[in-house]
C-alpha atoms as a PDB file:
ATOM      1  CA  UNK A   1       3.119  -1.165  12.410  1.00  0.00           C
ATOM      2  CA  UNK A   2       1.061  -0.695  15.008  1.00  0.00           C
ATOM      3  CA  UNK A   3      -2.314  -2.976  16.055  1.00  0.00           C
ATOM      4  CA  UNK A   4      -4.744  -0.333  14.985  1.00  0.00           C
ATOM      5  CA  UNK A   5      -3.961  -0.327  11.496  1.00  0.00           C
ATOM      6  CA  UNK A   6      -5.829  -1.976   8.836  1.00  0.00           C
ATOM      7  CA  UNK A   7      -3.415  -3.285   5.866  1.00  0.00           C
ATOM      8  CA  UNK A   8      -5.086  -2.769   2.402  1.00  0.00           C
ATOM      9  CA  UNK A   9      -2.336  -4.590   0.717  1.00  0.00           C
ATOM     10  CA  UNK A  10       1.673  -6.440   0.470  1.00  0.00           C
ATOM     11  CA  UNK A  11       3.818  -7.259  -1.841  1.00  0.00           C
ATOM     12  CA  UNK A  12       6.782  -9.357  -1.199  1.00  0.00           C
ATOM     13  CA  UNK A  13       9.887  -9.062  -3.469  1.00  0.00           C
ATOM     14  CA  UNK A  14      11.543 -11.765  -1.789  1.00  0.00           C
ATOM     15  CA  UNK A  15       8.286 -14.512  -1.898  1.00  0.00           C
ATOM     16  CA  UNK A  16       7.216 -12.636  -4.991  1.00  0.00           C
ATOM     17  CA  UNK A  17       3.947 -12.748  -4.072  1.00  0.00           C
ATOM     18  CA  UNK A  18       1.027 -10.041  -3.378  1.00  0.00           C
ATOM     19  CA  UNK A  19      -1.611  -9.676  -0.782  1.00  0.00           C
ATOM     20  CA  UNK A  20      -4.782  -8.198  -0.754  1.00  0.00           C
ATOM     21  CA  UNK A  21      -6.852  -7.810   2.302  1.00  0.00           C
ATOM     22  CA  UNK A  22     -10.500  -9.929   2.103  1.00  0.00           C
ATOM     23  CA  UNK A  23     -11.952  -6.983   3.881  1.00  0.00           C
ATOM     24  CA  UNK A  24     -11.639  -4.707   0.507  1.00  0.00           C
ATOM     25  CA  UNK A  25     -12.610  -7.690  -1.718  1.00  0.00           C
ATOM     26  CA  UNK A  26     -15.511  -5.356  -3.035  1.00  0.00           C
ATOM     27  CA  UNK A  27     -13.371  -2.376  -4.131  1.00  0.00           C
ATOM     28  CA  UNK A  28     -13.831  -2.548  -8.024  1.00  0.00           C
ATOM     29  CA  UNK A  29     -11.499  -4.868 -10.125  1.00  0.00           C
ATOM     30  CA  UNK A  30     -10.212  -1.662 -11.785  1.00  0.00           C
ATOM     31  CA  UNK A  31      -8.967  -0.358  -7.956  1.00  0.00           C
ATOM     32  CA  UNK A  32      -7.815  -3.422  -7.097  1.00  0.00           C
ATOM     33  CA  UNK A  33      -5.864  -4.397 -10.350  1.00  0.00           C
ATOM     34  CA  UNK A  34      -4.577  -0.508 -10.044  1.00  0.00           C
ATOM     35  CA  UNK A  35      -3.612  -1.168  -6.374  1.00  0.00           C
ATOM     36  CA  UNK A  36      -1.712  -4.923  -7.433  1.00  0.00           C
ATOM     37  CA  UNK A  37       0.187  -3.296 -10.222  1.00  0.00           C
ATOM     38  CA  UNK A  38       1.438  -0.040  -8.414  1.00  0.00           C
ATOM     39  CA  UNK A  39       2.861  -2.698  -5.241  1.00  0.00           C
ATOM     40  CA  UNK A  40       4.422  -5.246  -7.668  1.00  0.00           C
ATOM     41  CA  UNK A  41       6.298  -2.548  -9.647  1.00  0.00           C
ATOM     42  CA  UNK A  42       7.427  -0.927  -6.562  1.00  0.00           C
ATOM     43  CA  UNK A  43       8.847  -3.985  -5.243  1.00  0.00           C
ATOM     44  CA  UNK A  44      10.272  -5.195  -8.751  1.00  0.00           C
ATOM     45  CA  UNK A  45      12.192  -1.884  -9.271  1.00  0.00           C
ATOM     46  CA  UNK A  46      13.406  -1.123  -5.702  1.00  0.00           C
ATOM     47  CA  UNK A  47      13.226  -4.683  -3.968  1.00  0.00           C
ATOM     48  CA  UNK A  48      11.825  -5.806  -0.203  1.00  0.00           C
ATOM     49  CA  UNK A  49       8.397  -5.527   0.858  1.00  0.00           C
ATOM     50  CA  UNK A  50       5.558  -2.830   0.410  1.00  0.00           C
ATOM     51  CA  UNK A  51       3.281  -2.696   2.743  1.00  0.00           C
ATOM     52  CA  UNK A  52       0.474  -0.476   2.124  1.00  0.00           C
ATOM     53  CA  UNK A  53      -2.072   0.134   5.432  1.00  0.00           C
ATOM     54  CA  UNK A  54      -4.633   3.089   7.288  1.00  0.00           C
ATOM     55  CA  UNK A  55      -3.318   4.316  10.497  1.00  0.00           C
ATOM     56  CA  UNK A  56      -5.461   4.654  13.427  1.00  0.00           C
ATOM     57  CA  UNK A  57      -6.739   8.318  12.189  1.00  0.00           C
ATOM     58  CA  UNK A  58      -7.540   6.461   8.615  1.00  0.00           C
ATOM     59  CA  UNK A  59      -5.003   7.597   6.794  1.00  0.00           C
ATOM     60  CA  UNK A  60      -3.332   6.170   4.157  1.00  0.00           C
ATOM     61  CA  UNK A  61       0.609   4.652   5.077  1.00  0.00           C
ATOM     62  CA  UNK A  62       2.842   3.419   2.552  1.00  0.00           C
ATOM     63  CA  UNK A  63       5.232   1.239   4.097  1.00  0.00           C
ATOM     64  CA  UNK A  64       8.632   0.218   2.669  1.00  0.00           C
ATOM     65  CA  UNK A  65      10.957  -2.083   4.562  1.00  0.00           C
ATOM     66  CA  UNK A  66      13.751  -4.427   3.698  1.00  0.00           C
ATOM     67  CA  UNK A  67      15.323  -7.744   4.835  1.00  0.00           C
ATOM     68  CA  UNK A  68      18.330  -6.920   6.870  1.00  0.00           C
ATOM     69  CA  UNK A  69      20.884  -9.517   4.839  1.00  0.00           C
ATOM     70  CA  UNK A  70      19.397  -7.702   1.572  1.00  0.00           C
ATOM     71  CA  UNK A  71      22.355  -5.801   0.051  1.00  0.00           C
ATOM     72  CA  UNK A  72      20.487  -5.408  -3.413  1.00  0.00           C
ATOM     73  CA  UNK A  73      17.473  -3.504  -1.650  1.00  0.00           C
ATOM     74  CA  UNK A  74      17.613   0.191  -3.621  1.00  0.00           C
ATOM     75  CA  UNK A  75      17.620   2.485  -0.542  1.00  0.00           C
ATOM     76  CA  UNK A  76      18.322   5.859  -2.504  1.00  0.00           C
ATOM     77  CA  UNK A  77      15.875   4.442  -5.432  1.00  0.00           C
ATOM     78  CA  UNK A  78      13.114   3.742  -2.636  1.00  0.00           C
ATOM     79  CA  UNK A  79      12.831   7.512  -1.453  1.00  0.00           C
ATOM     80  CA  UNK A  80      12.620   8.344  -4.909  1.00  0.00           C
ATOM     81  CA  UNK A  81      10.193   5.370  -6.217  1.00  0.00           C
ATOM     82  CA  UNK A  82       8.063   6.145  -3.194  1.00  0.00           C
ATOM     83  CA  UNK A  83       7.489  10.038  -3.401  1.00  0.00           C
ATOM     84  CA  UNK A  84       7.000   8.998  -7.148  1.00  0.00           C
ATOM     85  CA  UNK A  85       3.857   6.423  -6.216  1.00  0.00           C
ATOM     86  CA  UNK A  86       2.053   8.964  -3.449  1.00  0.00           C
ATOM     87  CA  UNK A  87       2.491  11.533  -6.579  1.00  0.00           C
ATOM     88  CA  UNK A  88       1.097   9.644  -8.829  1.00  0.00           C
ATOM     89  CA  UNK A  89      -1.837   7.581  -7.178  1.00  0.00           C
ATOM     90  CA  UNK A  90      -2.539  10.472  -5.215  1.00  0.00           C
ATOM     91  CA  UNK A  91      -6.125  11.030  -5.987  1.00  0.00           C
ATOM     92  CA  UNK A  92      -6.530   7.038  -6.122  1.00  0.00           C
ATOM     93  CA  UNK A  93      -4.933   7.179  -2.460  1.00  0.00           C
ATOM     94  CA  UNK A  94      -7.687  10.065  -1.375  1.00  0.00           C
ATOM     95  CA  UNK A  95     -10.456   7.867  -2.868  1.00  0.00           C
ATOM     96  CA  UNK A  96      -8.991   4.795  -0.387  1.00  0.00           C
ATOM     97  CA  UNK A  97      -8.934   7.168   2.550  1.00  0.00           C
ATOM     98  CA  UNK A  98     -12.414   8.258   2.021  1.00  0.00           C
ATOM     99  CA  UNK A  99     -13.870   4.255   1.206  1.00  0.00           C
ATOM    100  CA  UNK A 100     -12.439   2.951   4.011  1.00  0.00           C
ATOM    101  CA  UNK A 101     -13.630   5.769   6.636  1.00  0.00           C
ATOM    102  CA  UNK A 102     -17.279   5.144   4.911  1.00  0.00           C
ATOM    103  CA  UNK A 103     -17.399   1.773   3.829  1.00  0.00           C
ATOM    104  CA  UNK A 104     -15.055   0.061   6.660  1.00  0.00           C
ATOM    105  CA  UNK A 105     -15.173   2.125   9.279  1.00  0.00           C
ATOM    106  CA  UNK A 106     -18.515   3.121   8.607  1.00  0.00           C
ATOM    107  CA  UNK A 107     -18.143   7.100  10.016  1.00  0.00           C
ATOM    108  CA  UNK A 108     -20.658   9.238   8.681  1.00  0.00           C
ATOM    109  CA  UNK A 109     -18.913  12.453   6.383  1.00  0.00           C
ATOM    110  CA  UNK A 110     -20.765  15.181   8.736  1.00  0.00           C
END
């Protein structure tokens, strides 16, 4: 990940913990309870560590990745539990893209 991104949110398998970023404290609890639940089943069913961050151009990156010793980390079952998420948040995911470019990065929609 590079320095230009902005991470949204984490979840940790491994610490079993979750992370959201102060910045998008005022998203609504609805969002942000939405955004907590999608990460923590991700990371229950498949294992490792979601990260979930805008690129440099704003969009939205979901961001798998694993702990090298991790043999129980569901490679195959990622793919598949990833495509699933993007499918199924997608219209929650547009609605981040187009917050953060207003709200955060404060461009103007012209």
């Amino acid at each position: 990940m590079e320095e230009n991104n902005t991470v949204l949110c984490a979840c940790s398998a491994y610490e079993r913990k979750y992370y959201l970023n102060e910045e998008f404290n005022g998203l609504p609890d609805r969002v942000k309870n939405e955004l907590q639940i999608a990460c923590v089943i991700f990371t229950e069913d498949v294992g490792g560590i979601l990260t979930i961050y805008f690129d440099e151009d704003g969009s939205l990156v979901l961001h798998p990745q694993k702990d090298e010793t991790d043999v129980l980390y569901d490679d195959v079952g990622c793919g598949l539990k990833l495509r699933q998420l993007e499918m199924e948040k997608a219209e929650l995911f547009e609605q981040m893209e187009q917050y953060y470019k207003v709200f955060i990065r404060q461009e103007s929609s012209m």
